[in-house]
Protein backbone atom coordinates (compact mmCIF):
# COMPACT_ATOMS: atom_id res chain seq x y z
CA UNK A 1 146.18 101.56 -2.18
CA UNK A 2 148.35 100.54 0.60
CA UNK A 3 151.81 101.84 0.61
CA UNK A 4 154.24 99.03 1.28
CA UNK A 5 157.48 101.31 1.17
CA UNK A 6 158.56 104.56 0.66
CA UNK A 7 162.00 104.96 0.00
CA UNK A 8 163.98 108.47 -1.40
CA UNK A 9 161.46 109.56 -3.91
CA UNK A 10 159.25 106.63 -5.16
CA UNK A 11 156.66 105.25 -3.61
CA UNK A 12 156.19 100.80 -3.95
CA UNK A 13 152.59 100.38 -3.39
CA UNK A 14 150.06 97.27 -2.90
CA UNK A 15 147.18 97.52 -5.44
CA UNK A 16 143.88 96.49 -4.24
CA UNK A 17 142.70 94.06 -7.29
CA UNK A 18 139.86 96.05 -7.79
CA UNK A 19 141.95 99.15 -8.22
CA UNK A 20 143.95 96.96 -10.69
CA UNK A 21 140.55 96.47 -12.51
CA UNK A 22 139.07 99.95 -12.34
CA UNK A 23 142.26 101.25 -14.18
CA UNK A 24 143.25 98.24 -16.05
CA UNK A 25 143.95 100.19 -19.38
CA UNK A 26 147.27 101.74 -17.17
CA UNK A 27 148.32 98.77 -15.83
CA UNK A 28 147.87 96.07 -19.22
CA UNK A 29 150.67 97.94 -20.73
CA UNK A 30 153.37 97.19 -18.27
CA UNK A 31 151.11 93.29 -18.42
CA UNK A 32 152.30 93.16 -22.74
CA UNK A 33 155.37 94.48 -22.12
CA UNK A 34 156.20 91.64 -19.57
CA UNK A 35 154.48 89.22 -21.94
CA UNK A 36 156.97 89.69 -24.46
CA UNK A 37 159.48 87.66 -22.61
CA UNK A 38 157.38 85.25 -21.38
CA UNK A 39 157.62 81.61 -22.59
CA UNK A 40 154.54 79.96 -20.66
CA UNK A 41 151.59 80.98 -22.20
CA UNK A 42 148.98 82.64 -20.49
CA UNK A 43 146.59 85.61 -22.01
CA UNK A 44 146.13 88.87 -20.50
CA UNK A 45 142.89 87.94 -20.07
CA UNK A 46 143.84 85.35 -17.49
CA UNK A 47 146.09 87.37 -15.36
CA UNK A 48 143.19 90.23 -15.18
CA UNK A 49 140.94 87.81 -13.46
CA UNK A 50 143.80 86.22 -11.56
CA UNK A 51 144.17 90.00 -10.09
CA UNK A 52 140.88 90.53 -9.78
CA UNK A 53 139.81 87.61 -7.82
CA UNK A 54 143.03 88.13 -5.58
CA UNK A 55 144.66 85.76 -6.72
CA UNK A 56 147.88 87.40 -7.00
CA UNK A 57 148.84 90.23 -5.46
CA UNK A 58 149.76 93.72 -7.34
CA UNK A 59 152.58 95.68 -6.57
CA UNK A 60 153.33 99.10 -8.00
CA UNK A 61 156.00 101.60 -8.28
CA UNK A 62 155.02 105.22 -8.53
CA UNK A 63 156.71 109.08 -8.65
CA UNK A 64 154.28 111.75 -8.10
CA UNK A 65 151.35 109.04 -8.14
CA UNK A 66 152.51 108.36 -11.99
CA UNK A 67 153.03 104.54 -12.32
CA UNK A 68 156.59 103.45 -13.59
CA UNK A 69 156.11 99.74 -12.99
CA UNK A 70 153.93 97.14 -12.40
CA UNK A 71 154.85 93.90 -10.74
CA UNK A 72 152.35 90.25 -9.79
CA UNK A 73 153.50 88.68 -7.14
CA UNK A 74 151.86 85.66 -5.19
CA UNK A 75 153.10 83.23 -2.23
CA UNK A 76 154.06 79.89 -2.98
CA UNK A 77 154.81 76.79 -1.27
CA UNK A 78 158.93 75.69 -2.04
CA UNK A 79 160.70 72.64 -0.93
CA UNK A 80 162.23 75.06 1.47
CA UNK A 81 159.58 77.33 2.73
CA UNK A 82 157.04 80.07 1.24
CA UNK A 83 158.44 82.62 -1.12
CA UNK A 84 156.84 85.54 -2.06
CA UNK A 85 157.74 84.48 -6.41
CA UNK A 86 158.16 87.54 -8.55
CA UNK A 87 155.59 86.36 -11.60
CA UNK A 88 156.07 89.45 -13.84
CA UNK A 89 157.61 92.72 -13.77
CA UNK A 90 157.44 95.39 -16.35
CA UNK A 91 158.25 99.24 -16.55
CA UNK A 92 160.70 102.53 -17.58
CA UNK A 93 163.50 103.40 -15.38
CA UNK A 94 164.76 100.54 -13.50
CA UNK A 95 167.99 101.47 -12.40
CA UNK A 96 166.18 104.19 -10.93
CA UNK A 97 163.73 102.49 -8.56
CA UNK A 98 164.86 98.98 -8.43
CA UNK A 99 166.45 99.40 -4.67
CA UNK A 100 162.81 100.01 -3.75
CA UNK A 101 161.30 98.17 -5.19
CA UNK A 102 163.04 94.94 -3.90
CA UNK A 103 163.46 96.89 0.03
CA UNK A 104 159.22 96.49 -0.38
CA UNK A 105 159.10 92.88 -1.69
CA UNK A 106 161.04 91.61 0.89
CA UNK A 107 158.94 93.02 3.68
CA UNK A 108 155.74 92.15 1.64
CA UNK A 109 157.67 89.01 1.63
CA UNK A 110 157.81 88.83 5.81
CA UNK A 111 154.84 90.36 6.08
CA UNK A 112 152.79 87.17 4.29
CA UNK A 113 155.56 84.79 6.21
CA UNK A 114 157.75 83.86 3.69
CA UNK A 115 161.68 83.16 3.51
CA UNK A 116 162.06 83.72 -0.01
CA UNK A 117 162.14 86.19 -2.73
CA UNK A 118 162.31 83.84 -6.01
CA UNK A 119 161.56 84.63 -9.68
CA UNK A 120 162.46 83.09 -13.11
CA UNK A 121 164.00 85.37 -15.57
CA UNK A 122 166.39 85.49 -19.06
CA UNK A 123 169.94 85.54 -17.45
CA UNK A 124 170.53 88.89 -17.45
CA UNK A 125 168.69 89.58 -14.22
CA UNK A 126 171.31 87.64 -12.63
CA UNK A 127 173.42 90.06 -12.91
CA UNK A 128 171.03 93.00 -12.01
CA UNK A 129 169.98 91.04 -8.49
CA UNK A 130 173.39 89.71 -7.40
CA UNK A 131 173.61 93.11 -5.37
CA UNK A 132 170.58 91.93 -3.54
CA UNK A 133 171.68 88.23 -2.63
CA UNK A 134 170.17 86.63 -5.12
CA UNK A 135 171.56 83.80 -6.29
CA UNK A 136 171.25 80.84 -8.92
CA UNK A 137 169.69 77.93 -7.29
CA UNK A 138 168.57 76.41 -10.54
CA UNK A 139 168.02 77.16 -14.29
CA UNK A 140 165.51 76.64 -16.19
CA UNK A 141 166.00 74.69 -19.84
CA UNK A 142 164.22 74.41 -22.82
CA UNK A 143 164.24 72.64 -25.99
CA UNK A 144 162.21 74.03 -28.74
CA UNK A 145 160.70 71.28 -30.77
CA UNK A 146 159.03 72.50 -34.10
């Protein structure tokens, strides 16, 4: 694994897609639990051989090599730019590690030359990431037709 950051006492860590693989019965539970909020559908099956081919990129966040959360990434093309778009993040103890965590993206973020740190989320991570600079540039809207 490549460490990205290391920052107090957690470590943020790029996982090599075939590390992903090799220990994919850690790593698919943070994958459901991030699935539960998810309205797009896409099966875990999918995002295993998304991570595998290296498609996306896997980022980790570890104390004492024990993972604590699990985060896809992968660089897109924006009006604006290439940002480095948060796809899914799961795990325990967030207001614990989250500094790190988004210190690492957004030198992964440089590091694959983008200008951007984006995601979608429910609302509430709007308030959680205004202490970073993030800020609303859009919302996304959906009517549920049954």
């Amino acid at each position: 694994m490549t460490e990205v950051a290391l920052q107090g006492t957690f470590a943020v860590k790029v996982i090599p897609g075939d590390v992903v693989a090799e220990d994919w019965s850690i790593y698919k539970t943070f994958v459901e639990d991030a699935l539960v909020y998810e309205q797009d559908r896409i099966e875990i099956v999918e995002i295993f051989q998304h991570l595998r081919a290296n498609h996306w990129l896997a980022v980790g966040v570890f104390f004492d090599d024990e993972p604590l959360a699990f985060a896809i990434v992968e660089q897109r093309k924006k009006r604006v730019g290439v940002a480095l778009e948060i796809m899914l993040l799961a795990g325990v103890g967030l207001a614990e590690w989250q500094d790190d965590l988004f210190r690492a993206l957004v030198e992964l973020a440089k590091v694959y030359g983008c200008n951007a740190l984006t995601l979608n989320g429910r609302m509430g991570w709007l308030e959680v990431l205004k202490r970073y600079g993030f800020q609303p540039v859009s919302q996304s809207l959906r009517l549920k037709i049954s």
